[in-house]
Protein backbone atom coordinates (compact mmCIF):
# COMPACT_ATOMS: atom_id res chain seq x y z
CA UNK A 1 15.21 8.22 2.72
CA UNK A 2 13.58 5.06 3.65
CA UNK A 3 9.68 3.31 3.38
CA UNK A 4 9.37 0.35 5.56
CA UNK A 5 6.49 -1.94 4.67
CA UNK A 6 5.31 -4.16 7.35
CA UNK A 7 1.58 -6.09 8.08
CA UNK A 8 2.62 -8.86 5.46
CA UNK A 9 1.64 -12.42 5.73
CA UNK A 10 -0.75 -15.39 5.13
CA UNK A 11 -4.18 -14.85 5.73
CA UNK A 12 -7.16 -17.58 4.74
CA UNK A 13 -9.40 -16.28 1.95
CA UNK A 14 -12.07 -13.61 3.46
CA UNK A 15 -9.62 -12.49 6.27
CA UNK A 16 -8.42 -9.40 6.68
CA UNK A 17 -4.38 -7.63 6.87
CA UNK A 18 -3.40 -4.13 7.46
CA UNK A 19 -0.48 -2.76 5.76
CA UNK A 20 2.01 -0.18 7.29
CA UNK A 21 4.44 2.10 5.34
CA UNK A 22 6.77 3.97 7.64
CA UNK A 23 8.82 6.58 6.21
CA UNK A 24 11.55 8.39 7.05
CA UNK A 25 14.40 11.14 5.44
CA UNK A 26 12.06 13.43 3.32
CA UNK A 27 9.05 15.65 3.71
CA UNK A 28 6.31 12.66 4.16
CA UNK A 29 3.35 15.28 4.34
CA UNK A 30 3.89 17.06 0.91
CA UNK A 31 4.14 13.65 -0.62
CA UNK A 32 1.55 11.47 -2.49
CA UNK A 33 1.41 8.05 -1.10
CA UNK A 34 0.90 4.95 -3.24
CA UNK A 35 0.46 1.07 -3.02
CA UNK A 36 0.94 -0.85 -5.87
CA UNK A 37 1.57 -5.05 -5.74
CA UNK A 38 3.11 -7.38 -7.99
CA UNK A 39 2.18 -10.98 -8.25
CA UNK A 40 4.49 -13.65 -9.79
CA UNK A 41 4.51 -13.37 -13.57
CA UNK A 42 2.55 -10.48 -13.79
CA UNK A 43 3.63 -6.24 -13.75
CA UNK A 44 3.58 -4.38 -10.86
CA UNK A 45 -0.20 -2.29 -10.71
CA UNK A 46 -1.37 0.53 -8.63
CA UNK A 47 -3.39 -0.51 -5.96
CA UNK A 48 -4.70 2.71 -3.82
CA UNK A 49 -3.14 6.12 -4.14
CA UNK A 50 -3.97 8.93 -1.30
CA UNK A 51 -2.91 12.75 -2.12
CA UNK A 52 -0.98 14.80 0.33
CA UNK A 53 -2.97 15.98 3.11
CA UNK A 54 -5.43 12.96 2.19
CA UNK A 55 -7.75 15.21 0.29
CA UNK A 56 -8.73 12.20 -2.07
CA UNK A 57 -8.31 8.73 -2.60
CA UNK A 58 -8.22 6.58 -5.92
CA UNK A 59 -8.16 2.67 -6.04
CA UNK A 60 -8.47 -0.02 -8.47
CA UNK A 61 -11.40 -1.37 -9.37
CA UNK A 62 -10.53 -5.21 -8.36
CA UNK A 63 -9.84 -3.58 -4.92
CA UNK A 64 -12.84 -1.01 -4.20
CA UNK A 65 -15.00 -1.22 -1.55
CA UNK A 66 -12.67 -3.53 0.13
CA UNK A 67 -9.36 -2.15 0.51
CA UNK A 68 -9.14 1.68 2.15
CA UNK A 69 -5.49 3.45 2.33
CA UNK A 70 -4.90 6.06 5.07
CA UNK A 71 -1.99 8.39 6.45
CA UNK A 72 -0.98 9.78 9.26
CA UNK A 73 1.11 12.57 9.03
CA UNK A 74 2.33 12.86 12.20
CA UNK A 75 3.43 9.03 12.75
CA UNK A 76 4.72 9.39 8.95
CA UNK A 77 2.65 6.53 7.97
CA UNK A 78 0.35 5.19 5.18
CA UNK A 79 -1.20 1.91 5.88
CA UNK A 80 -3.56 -0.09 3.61
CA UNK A 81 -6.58 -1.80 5.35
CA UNK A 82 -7.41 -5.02 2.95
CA UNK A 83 -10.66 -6.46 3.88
CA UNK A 84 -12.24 -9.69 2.49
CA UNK A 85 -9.09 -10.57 0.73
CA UNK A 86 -9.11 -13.22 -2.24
CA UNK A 87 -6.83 -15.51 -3.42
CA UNK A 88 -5.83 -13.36 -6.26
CA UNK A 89 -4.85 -10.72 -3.38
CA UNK A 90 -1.66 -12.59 -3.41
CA UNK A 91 1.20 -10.51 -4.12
CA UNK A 92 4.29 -8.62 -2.98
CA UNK A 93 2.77 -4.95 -1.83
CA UNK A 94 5.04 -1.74 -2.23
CA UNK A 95 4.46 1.79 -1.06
CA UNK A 96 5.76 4.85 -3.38
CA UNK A 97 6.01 8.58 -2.37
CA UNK A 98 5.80 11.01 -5.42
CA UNK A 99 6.44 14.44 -5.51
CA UNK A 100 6.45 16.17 -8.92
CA UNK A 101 9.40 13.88 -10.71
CA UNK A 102 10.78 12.79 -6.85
CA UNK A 103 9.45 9.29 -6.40
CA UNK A 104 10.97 6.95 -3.13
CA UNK A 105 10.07 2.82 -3.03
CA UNK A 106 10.11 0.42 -0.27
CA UNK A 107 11.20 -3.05 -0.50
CA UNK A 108 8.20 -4.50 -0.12
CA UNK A 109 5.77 -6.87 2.24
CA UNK A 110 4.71 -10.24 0.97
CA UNK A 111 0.54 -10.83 1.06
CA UNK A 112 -0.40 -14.66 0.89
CA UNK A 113 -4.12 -15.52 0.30
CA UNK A 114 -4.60 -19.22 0.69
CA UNK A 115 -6.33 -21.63 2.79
């Protein structure tokens, strides 16, 4: 089983990044898809969560109406389109597949908002 999270980077403050999550070694399409992000000092939070088949969508409210999470279910992917992106974007970004009590994490892609 493996999630690759690539798109990372530094990006000035109103700039946009699109995150990928490739996965790989388990049933992708049955699987919820999550992106949560940890900043330094703080707990890891959920960031945008999209069901199996995409039938909904859920995000946090610092996020909304900025940030949109997708999958493709043939390419095995989820990405995470961050638009306008603020300084307190900044943060280490993981994806997470759940399945009933099955849950698989990546290693992560580091987000830098600064100018």
């Amino acid at each position: 089983v493996q999630l690759v999270e690539s798109g990372g980077g530094l990006v000035q403050p109103g700039g946009s990044l699109r995150l990928s999550c490739a996965a790989s070694g388990f049933a992708f399409i049955s699987y919820a898809m999550t992106w949560y992000r940890q900043a330094p000092g703080k707990e890891r939070e959920l960031v945008a969560t999209i069901t199996s088949a995409g039938r909904s969508t859920n995000y946090a409210d610092s996020v909304k109406g900025r940030f949109t999470i997708s999958r493709d279910d043939v390419k095995d992917t989820v990405y995470l389109q961050m638009n306008s992106l603020k300084p307190e974007d900044t943060a280490k970004y993981y994806c997470c597949a759940t399945r009933s009590l099955t849950t698989f994490w990546g290693e992560g892609t580091l987000v830098t908002v600064s100018s």
